[in-house]
Protein backbone atom coordinates (compact mmCIF):
# COMPACT_ATOMS: atom_id res chain seq x y z
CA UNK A 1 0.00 0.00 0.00
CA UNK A 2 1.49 3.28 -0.97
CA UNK A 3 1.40 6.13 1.18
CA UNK A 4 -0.77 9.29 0.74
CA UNK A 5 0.99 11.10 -2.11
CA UNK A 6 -0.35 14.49 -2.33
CA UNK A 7 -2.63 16.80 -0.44
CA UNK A 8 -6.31 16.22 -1.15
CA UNK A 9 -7.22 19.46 -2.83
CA UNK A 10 -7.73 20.63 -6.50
CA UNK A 11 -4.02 22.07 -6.46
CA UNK A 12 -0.60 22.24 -4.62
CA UNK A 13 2.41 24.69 -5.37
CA UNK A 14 6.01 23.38 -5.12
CA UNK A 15 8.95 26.02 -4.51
CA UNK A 16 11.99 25.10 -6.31
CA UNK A 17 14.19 27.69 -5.80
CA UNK A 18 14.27 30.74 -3.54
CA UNK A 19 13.81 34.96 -4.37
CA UNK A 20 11.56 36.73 -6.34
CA UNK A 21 8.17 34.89 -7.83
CA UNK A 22 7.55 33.95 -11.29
CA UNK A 23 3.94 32.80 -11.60
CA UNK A 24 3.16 29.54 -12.67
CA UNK A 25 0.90 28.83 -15.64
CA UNK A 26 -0.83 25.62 -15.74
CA UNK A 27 -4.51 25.44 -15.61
CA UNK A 28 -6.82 21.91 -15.64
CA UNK A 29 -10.60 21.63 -15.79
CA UNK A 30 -12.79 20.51 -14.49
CA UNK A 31 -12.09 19.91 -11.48
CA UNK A 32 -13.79 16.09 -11.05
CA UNK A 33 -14.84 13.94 -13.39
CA UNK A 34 -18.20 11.70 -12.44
CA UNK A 35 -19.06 8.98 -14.89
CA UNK A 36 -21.97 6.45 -14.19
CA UNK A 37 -21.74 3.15 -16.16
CA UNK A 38 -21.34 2.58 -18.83
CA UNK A 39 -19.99 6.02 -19.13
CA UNK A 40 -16.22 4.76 -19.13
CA UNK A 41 -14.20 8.05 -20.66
CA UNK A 42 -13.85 11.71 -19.77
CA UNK A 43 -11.77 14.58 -20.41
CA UNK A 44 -9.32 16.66 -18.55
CA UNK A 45 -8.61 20.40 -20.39
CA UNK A 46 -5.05 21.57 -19.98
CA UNK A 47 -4.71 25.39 -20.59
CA UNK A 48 -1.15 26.70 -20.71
CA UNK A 49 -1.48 30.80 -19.91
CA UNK A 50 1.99 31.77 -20.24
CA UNK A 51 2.97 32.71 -23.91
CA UNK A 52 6.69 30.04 -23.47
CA UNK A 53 5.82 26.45 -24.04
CA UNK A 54 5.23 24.13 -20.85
CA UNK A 55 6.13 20.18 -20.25
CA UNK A 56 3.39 18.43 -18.05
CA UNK A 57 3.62 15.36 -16.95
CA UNK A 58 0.04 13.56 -16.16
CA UNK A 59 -0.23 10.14 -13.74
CA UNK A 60 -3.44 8.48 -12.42
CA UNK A 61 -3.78 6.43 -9.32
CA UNK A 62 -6.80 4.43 -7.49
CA UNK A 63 -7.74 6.42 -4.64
CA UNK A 64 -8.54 5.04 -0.90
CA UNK A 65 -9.30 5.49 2.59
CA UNK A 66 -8.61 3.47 5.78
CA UNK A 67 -9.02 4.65 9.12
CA UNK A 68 -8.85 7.89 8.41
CA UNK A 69 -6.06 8.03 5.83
CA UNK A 70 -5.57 8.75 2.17
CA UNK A 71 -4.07 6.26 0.32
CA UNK A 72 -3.04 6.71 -3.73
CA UNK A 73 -2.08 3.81 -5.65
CA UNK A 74 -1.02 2.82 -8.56
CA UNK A 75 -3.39 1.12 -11.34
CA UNK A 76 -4.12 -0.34 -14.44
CA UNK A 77 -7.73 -0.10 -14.19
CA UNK A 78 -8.02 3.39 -15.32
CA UNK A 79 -5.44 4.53 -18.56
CA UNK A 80 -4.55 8.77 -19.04
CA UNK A 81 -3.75 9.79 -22.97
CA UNK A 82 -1.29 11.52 -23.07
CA UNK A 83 1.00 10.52 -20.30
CA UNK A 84 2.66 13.58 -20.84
CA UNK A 85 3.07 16.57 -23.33
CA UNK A 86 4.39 19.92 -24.17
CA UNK A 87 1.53 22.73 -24.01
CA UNK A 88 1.86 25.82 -26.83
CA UNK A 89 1.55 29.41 -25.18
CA UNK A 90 -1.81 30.12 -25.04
CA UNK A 91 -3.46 26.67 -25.92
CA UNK A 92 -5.40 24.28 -24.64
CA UNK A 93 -5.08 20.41 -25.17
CA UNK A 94 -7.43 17.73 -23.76
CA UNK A 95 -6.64 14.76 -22.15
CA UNK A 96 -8.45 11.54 -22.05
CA UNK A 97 -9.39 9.61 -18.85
CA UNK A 98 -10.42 6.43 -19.75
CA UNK A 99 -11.05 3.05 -17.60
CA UNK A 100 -10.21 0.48 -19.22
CA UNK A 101 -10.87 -2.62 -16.97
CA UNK A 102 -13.46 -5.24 -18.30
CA UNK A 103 -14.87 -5.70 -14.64
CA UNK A 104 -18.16 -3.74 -14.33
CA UNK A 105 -18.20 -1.10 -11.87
CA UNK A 106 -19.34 -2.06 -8.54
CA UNK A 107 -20.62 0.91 -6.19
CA UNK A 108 -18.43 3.41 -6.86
CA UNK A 109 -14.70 3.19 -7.99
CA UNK A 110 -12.24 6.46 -6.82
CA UNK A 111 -9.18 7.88 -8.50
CA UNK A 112 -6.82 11.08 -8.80
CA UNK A 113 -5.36 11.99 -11.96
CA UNK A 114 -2.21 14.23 -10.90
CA UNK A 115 -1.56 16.65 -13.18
CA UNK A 116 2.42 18.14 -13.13
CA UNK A 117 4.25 21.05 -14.99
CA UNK A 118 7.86 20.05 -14.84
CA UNK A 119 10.13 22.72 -14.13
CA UNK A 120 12.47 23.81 -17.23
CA UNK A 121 16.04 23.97 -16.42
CA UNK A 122 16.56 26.35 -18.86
CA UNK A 123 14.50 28.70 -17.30
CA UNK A 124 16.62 28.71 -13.80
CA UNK A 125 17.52 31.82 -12.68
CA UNK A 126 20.16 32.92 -9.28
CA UNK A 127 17.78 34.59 -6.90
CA UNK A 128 14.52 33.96 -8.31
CA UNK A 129 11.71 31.33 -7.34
CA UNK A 130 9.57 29.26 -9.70
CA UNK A 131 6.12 28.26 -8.92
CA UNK A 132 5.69 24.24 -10.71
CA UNK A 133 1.67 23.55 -10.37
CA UNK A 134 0.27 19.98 -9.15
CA UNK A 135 -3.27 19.51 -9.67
CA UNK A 136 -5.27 16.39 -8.42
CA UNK A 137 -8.46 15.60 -9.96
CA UNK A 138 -10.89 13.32 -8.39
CA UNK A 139 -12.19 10.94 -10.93
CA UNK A 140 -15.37 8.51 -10.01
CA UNK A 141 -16.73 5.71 -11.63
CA UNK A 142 -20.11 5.06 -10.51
CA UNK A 143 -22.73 1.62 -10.72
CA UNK A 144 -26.20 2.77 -11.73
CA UNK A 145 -27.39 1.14 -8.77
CA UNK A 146 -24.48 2.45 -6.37
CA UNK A 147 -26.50 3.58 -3.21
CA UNK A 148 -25.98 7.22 -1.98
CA UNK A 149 -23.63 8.18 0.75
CA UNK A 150 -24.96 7.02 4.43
CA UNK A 151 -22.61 8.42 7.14
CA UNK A 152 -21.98 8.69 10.62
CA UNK A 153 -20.68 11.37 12.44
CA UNK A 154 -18.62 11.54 15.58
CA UNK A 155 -16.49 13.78 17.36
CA UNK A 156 -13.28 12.81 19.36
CA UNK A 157 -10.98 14.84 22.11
CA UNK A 158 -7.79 13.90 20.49
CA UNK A 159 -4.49 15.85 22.49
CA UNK A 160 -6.61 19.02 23.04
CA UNK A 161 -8.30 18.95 19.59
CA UNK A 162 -11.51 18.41 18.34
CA UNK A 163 -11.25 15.76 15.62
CA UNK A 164 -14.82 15.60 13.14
CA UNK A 165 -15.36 11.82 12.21
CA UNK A 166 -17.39 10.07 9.27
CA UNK A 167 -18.15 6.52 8.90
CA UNK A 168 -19.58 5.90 5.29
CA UNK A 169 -21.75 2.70 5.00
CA UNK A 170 -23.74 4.23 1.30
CA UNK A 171 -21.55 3.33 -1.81
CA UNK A 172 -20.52 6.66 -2.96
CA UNK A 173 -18.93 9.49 -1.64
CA UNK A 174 -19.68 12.44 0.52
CA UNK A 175 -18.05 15.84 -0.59
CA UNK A 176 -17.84 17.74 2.70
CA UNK A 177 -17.32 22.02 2.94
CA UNK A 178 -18.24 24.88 5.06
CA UNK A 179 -18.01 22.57 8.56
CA UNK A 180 -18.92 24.34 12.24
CA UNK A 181 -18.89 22.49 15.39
CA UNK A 182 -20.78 24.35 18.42
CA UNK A 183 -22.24 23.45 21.59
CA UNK A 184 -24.49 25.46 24.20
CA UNK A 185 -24.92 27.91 21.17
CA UNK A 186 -20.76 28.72 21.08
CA UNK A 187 -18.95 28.19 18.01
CA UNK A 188 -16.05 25.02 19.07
CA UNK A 189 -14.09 25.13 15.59
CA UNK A 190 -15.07 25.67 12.27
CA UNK A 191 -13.34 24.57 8.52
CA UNK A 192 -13.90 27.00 5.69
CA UNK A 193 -13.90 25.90 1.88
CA UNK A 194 -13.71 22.05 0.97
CA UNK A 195 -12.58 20.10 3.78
CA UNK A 196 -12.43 16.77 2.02
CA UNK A 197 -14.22 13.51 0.75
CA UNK A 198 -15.03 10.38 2.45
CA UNK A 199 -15.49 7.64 -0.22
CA UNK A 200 -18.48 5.29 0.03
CA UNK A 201 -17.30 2.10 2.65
CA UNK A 202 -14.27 4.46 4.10
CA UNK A 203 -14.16 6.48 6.84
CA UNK A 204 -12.88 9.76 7.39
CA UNK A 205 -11.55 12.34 9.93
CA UNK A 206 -10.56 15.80 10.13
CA UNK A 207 -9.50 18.57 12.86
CA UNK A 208 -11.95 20.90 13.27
CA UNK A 209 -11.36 23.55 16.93
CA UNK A 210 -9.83 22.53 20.14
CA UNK A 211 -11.57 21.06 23.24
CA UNK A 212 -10.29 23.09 25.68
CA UNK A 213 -13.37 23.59 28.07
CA UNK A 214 -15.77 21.60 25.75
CA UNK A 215 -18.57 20.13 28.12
CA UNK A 216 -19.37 16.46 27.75
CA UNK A 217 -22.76 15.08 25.71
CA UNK A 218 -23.11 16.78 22.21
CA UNK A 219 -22.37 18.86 19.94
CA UNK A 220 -23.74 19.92 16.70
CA UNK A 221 -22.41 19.66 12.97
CA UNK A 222 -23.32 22.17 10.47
CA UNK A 223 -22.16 21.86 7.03
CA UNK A 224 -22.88 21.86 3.18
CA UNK A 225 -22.03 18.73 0.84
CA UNK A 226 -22.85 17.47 -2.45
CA UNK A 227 -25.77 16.19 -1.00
CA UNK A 228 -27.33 19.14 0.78
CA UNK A 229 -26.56 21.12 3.68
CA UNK A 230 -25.64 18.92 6.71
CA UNK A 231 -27.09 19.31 10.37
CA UNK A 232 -26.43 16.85 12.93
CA UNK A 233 -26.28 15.76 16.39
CA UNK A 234 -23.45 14.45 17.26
CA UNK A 235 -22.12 12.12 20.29
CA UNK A 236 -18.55 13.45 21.88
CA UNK A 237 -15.94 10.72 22.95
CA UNK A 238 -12.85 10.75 24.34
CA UNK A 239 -10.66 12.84 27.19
């Protein structure tokens, strides 16, 4: 099983060298890709916005969770075209995501395609910093009878922090945003923006406050996901 690669998150910026900032360039849409069977292919758009020529590099992996952690993988199951290319100033070029496994799709199948402009030696300057782009796309390959997302929330006191959990027991993921934790009506933590995914079967956490002088009982969730806005009450454990 190979580690957790990259952050979960649409994109990631890698320093390279250190001084003044030259932008990066590299743009990729959309920024998922659902298919429901047969629906086997999409398509990634690669936009290059600088005028110089750009080398990308594009990988995909099956994506899981265990426990709580990420896991990407490497597969055969799902095939990218190109691997890799040079982008023209100005252009965009479209790459193919296509699975390519003759298994049908059961529930709901997860990957990342991990998009990478490679930094150009050439380019290297003393003092100055470039900006290399890595995108990761969630791709999801879904049964026409895959059941919706059915989770279970939680909340642990981990060492002074207040850690959100989500059991999934539906077949396909939850997309999970805008989270607030509060208690006696006072706000205990809150996560703006995406906050992550847990895949259908998987289960999820995530830090959200600390505990200091949390009472015991309940507290309750507020949030917004692909499914609708979230409000729950939910159970406290640990010290």
């Amino acid at each position: 099983m190979r580690s957790m690669l990259y952050s979960i998150g649409v994109m990631s910026l890698c320093v390279l060298f250190s001084g003044p900032l030259h932008a990066a360039s590299l743009r990729v849409s959309p920024t998922n890709i659902d298919l429901v069977a047969p629906g086997s292919a999409g398509v990634l758009t690669l936009t290059n916005e600088a005028k110089r020529p750009i080398n990308v590099q594009i990988r995909i992996f099956r994506w899981t969770q265990a426990n709580g952690v990420e896991r990407l993988e490497p597969t055969n199951d799902v095939v990218v075209s190109p691997p890799s290319t040079k982008l023209t100033g100005g252009k965009d070029y479209a790459v193919r995501v296509v699975r390519v496994s003759k298994q049908p799709v059961a529930a709901e199948e997860s990957y990342r395609v991990v998009v990478d402009e490679l930094p150009d030696p050439s380019r290297k300057q003393g003092g100055t910093v470039t900006l290399v782009v890595r995108y990761s796309i969630p791709v999801f390959f879904r049964g026409q009878d895959a059941s919706p997302p059915k989770v279970a929330w939680g909340v642990a006191k981990t060492k002074g922090s207040l850690m959100l959990t989500a059991r999934n027991t539906g077949d396909t993921r939850l997309r999970l945003a805008e989270v607030q934790l509060s208690q006696g009506g006072r706000v205990l933590g809150t996560r703006g923006g995406l906050v992550g995914y847990v895949l259908g079967g998987a289960s999820m956490q995530w830090p959200i406050g600390a505990s200091k002088s949390i009472s015991s009982g309940r507290v309750a969730l507020k949030a917004l996901s692909d499914a609708g806005p979230v409000n729950a009450d939910v159970a406290i454990s640990g010290r």
